[in-house]
Protein backbone atom coordinates (compact mmCIF):
# COMPACT_ATOMS: atom_id res chain seq x y z
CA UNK A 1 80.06 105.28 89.92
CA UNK A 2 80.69 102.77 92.93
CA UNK A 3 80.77 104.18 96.26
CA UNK A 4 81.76 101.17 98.40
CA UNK A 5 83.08 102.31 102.27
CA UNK A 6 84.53 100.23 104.63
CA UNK A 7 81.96 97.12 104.82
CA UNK A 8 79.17 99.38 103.33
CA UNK A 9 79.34 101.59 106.35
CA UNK A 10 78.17 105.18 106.60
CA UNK A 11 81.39 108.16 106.25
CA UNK A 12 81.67 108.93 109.92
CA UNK A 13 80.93 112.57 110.92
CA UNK A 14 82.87 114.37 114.27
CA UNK A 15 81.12 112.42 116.15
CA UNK A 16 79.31 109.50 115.61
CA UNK A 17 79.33 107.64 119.06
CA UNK A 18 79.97 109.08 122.41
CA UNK A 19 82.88 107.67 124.38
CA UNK A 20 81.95 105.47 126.41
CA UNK A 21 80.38 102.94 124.09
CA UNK A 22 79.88 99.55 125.56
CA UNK A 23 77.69 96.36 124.30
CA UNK A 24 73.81 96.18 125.46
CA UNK A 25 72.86 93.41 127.59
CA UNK A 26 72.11 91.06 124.54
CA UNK A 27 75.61 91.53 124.02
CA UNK A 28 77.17 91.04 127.48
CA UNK A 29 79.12 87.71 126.71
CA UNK A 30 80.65 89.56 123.17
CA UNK A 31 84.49 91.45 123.11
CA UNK A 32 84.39 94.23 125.47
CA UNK A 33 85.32 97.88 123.64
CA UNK A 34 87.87 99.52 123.51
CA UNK A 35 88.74 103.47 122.80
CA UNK A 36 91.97 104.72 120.96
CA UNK A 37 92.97 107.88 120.17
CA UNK A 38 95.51 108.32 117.09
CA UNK A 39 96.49 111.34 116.20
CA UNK A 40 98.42 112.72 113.01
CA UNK A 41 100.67 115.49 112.68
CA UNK A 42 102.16 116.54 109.53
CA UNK A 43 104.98 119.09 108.74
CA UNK A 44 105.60 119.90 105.01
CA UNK A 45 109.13 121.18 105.70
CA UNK A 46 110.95 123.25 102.88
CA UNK A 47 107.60 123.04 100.78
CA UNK A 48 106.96 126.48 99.39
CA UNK A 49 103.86 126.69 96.94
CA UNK A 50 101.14 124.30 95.94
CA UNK A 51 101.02 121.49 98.17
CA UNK A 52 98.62 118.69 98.14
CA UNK A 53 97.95 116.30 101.21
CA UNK A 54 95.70 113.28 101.74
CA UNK A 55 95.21 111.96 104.96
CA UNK A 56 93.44 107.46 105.22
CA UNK A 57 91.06 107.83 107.88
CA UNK A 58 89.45 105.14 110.15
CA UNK A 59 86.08 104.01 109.44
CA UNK A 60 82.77 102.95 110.79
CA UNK A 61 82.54 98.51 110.38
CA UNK A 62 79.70 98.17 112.66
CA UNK A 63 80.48 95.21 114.64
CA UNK A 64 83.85 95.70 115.95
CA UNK A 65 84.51 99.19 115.10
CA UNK A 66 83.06 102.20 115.42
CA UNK A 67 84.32 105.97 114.89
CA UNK A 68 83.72 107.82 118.26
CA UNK A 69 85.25 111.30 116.85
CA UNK A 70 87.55 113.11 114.41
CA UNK A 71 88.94 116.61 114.70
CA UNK A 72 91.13 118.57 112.91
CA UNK A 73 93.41 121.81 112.58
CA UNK A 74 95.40 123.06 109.85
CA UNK A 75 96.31 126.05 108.07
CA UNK A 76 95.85 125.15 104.54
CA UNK A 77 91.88 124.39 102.96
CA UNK A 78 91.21 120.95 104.50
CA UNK A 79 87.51 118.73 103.60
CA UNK A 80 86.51 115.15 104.26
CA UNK A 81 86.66 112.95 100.62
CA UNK A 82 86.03 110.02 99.06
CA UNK A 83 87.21 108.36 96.69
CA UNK A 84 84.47 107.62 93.88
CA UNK A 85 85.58 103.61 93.11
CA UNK A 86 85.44 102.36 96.71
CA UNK A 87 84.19 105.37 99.16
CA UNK A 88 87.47 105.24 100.99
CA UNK A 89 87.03 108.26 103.97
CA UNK A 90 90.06 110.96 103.36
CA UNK A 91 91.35 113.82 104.82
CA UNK A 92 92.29 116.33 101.76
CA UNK A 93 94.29 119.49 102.81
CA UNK A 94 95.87 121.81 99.97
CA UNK A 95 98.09 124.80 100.06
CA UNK A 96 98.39 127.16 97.40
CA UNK A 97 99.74 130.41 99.20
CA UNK A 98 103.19 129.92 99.23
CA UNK A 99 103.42 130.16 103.17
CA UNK A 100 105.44 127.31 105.07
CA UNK A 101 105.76 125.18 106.50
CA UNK A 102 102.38 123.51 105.49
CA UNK A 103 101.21 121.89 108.80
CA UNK A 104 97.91 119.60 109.57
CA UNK A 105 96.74 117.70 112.97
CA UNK A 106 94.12 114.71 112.58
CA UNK A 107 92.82 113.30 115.80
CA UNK A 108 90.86 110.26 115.25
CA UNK A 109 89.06 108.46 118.36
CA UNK A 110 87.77 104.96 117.41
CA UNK A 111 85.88 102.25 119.55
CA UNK A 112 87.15 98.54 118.78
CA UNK A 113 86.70 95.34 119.96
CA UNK A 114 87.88 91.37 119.27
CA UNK A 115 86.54 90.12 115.67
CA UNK A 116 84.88 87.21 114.11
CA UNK A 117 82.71 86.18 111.32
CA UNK A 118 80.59 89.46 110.55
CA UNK A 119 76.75 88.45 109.35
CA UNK A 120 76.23 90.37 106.14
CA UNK A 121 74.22 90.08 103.06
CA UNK A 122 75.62 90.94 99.30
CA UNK A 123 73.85 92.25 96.69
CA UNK A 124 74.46 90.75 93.02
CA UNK A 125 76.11 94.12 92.18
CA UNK A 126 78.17 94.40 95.33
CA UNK A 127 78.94 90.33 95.25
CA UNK A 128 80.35 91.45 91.74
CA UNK A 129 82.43 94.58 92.61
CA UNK A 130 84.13 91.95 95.38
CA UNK A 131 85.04 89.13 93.02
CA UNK A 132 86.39 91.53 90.20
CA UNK A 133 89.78 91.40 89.06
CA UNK A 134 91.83 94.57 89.82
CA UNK A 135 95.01 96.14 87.95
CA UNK A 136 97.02 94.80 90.94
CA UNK A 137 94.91 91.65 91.49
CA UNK A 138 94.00 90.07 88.21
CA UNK A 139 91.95 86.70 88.62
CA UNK A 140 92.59 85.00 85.05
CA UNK A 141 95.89 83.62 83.76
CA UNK A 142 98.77 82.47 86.39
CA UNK A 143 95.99 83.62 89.49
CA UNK A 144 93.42 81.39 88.31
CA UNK A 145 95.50 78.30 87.54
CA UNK A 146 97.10 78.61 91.00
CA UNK A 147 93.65 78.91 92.86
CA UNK A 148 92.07 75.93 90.64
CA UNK A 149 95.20 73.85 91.92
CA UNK A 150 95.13 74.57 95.46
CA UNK A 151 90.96 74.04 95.59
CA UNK A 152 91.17 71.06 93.00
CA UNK A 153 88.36 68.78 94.14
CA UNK A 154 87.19 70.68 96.97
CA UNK A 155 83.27 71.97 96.87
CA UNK A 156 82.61 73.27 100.41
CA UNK A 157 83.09 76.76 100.56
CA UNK A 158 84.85 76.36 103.99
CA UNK A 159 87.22 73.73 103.20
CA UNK A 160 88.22 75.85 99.46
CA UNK A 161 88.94 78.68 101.72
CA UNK A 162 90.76 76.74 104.08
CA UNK A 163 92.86 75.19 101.37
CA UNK A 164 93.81 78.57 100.05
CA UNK A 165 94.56 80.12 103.49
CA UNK A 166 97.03 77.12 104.17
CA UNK A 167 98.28 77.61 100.99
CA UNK A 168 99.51 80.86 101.28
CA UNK A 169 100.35 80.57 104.76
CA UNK A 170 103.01 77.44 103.71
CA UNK A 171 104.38 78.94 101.03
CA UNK A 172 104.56 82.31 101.39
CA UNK A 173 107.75 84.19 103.89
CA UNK A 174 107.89 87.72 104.93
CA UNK A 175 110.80 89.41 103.46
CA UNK A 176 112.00 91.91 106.22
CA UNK A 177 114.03 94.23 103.45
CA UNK A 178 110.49 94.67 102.03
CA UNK A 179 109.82 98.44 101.80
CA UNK A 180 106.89 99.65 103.73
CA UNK A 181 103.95 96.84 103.28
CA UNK A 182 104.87 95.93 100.02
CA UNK A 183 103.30 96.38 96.23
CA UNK A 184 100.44 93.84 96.82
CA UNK A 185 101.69 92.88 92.57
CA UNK A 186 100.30 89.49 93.21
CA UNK A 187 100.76 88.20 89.69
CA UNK A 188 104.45 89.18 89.74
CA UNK A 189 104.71 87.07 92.88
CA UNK A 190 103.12 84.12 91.55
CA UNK A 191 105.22 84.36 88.30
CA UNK A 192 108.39 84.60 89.94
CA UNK A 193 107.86 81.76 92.08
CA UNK A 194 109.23 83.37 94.77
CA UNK A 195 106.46 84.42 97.45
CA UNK A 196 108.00 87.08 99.69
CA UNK A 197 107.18 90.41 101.26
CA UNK A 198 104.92 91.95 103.36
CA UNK A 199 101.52 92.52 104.20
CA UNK A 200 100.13 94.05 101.38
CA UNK A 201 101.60 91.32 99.31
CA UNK A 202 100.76 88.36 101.58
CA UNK A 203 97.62 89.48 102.44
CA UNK A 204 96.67 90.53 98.69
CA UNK A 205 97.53 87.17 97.36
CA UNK A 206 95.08 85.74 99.56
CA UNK A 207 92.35 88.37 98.69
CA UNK A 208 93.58 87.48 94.54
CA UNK A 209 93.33 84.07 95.06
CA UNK A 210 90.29 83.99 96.66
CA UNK A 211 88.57 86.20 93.93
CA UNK A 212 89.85 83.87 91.36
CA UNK A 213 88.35 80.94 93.13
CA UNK A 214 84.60 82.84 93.17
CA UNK A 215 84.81 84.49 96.67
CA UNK A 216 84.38 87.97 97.12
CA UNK A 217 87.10 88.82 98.94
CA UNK A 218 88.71 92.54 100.04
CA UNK A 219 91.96 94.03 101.42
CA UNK A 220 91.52 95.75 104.68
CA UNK A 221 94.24 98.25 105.25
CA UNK A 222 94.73 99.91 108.45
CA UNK A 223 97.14 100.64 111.14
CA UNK A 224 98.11 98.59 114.57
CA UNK A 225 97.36 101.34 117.82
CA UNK A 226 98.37 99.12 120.82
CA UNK A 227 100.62 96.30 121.77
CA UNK A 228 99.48 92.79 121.30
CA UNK A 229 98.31 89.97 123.82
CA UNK A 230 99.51 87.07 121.72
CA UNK A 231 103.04 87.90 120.17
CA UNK A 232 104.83 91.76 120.57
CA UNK A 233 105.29 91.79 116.71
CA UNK A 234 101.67 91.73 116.25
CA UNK A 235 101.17 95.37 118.39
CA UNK A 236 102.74 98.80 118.18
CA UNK A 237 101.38 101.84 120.86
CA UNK A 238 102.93 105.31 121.36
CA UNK A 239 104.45 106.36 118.05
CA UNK A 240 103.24 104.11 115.33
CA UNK A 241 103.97 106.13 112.50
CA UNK A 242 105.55 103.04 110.95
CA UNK A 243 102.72 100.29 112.52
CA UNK A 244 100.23 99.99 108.98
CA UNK A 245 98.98 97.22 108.26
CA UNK A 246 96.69 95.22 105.50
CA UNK A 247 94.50 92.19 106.62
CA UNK A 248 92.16 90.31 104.51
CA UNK A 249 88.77 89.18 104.77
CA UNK A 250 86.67 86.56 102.42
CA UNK A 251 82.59 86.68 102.10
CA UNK A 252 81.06 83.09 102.96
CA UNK A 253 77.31 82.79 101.92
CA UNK A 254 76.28 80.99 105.26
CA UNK A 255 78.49 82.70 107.34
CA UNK A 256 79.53 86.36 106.20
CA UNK A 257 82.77 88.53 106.03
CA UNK A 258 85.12 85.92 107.58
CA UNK A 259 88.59 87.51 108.97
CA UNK A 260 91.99 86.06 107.69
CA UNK A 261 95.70 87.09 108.36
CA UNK A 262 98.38 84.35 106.94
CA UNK A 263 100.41 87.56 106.74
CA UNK A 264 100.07 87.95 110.18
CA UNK A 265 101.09 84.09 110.82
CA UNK A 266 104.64 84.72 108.39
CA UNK A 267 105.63 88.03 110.68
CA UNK A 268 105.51 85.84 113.97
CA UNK A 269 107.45 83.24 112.55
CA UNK A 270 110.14 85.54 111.64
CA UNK A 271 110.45 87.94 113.61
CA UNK A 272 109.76 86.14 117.03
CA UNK A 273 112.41 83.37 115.57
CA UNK A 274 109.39 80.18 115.90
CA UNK A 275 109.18 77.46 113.33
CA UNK A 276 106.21 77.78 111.51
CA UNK A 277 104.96 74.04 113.00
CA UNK A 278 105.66 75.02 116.67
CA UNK A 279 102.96 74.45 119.10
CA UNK A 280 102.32 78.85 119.31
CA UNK A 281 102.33 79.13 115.35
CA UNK A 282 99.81 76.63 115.07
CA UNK A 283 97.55 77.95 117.57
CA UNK A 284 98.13 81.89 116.07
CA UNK A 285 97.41 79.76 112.20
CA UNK A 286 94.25 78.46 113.47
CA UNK A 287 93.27 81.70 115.67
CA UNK A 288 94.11 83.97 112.18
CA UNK A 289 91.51 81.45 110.23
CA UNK A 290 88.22 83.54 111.39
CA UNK A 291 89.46 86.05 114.22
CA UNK A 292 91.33 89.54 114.38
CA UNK A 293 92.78 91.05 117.38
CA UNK A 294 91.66 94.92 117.11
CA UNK A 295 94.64 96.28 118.47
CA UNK A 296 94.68 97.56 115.07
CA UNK A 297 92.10 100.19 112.87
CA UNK A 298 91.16 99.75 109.69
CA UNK A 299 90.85 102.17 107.08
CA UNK A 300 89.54 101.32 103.98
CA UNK A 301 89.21 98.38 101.33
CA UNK A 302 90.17 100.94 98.36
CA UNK A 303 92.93 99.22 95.96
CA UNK A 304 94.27 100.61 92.88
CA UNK A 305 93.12 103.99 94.64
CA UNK A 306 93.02 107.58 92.54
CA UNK A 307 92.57 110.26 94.86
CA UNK A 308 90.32 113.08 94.44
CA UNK A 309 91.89 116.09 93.42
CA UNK A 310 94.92 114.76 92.44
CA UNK A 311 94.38 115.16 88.82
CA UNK A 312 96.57 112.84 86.73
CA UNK A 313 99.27 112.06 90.06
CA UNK A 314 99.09 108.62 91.61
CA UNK A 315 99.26 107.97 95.36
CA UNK A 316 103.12 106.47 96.52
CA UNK A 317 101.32 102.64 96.52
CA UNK A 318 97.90 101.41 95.15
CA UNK A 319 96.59 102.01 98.48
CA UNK A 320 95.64 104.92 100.85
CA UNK A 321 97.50 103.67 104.52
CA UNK A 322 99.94 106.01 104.50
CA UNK A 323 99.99 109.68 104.19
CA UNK A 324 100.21 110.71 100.98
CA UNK A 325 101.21 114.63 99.52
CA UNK A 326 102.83 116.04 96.95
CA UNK A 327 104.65 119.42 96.72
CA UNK A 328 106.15 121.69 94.03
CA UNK A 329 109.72 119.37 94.71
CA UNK A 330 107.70 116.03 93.86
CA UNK A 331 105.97 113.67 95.87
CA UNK A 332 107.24 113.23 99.39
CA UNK A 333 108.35 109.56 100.58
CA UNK A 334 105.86 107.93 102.18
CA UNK A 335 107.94 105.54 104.18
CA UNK A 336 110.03 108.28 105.39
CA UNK A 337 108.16 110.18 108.38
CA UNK A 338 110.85 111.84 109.40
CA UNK A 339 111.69 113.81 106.26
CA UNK A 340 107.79 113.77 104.60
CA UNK A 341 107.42 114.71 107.90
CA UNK A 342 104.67 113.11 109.74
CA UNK A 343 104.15 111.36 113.45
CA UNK A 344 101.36 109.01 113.98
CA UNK A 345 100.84 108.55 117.82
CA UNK A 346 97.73 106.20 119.62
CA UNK A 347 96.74 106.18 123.27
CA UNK A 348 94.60 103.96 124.49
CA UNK A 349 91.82 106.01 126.71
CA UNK A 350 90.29 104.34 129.71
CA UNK A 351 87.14 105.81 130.83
């Protein structure tokens, strides 16, 4: 049994941190924290009987994020989980009373601050359970072939990664009509030809590609909490029930987990209407090569996810970044707050 959390952190308790948190002196000229409150409620409307509901939550990544506390309410049985595969932190709420409607709050603070390179040490077995193929993100075949081209005669680490970041960032587009994030089916993409969707796809063919060119690489999925300084696609405060959002992040021996978004790059040049070689998308493409903003939280790195409890039912998407329940009528839509029904709202809270 693996039990991999988010960067090999501990699962948070209430209350970790206090708020409050700020870097020590050693640390004065590093991103300054930040505090966030996001908070989840959830309505099962016209869902009498057994109802199941799993709730992503944020999770401790040491260097630029840090759980500061998590409470709940709810009138149905409700524990912290994990999944066994990854150690992906849940919320798991079930009702089997027959009383509605089924309702649950979450309220999750987090501390966050500006990202780089992250120094980290793998283990054989964890540099292993990084570079392994996945049911969504196989690493022979049509995946390998691709990554061999793009790094074909390239043997620094940094310039192979490079290549394969440009790579998808030039020939990949963000496909608006995309539902949600996307599948993250990267070997349907590549055998297409046709590179479009969202993040989940985007991303995850940069975390396939990477894998099939030796790196341990990982999905990061998470959720934006507060509008951005570069571009106001990149943010989302006040009601972000529809803000998730996968990034992607590649282990380098000398350097460590290294941040990526091309996915990130593709949403700016669509939906703030810039050619992808104008002066801003360059500098955002070069910024997205080893930095993340955090106006964003990340969950977990769990793909192809089976939730605990769930018996033989699979979660809406191979990843946990939305809610996810299922009632006696079926499994509720995801992608559809309004009727699932569920509101995600973030604050930002100034001390």
């Amino acid at each position: 049994m693996h039990r991999r959390s988010f960067l090999a952190a501990t699962l948070a308790g209430p209350a970790v941190a206090r708020f409050g948190l700020r870097p020590n002196a050693a640390q004065a000229a590093e991103p300054a924290w930040r505090h966030f409150e996001i908070t989840t409620r959830v309505t099962l409307l016209g869902s009498a009987g057994n109802c199941q509901l799993w709730l992503p939550l944020v999770q401790d990544a040491n260097a630029y994020q840090a759980v500061v506390d998590r409470r709940w309410q709810s009138n149905g049985r409700t524990e912290l989980v994990r999944d066994a595969h990854y150690g992906a932190a849940m919320l798991r709420s079930a009702w089997n009373d027959g009383k509605a409607p089924q309702q649950l709050e979450l309220v999750q603070v987090v501390a966050t601050r500006d990202r780089g390179a992250v120094a980290a040490q793998l283990t054989d077995s964890d540099r292993q359970f990084w570079t392994d193929a996945t049911p969504s993100a196989p690493t022979d075949g049509i995946v390998r072939d691709t990554a061999e081209r793009i790094t074909a005669g390239l043997t620094d680490p940094h310039a192979r990664l490079r290549a394969i970041y440009d790579w998808v960032v030039d020939n990949t587009f963000r496909n608006a009509g995309t539902p949600g994030c996307g599948t993250g089916n990267i070997k349907a993409m590549l055998q297409s030809g046709v590179f479009v969707g969202k993040c989940a796809d985007i991303n995850g063919l940069m975390v396939g590609l990477a894998r099939a060119a030796g790196f341990p690489a990982r999905d990061v999925y998470g959720i934006r909490v507060a509008d951005s300084a570069s571009f106001p696609s990149l943010g989302r405060s006040g009601d972000i029930s529809k803000a998730q959002h996968c990034r992607a992040e590649v282990f380098l021996d000398d350097t460590g987990w290294f941040p990526v978004d091309p996915a990130d790059v593709r949403k700016v040049v669509l939906e703030q209407g810039l050619a992808l070689h104008s002066p801003q998308v360059r500098a955002l493409r070069e910024r997205l090569f080893g930095a993340w903003e955090m106006n964003w939280a990340g969950y977990n790195s769990a793909t192809d996810i089976v939730l605990p409890g769930a018996g033989t039912r699979e979660a809406n998407f191979a990843f946990l970044m939305y809610p996810c329940a299922f009632t006696e009528t079926g499994t509720a839509d995801c992608l559809d707050p309004a009727n699932f029904q569920y509101k995600i709202t973030s604050r930002e809270l100034v001390a």
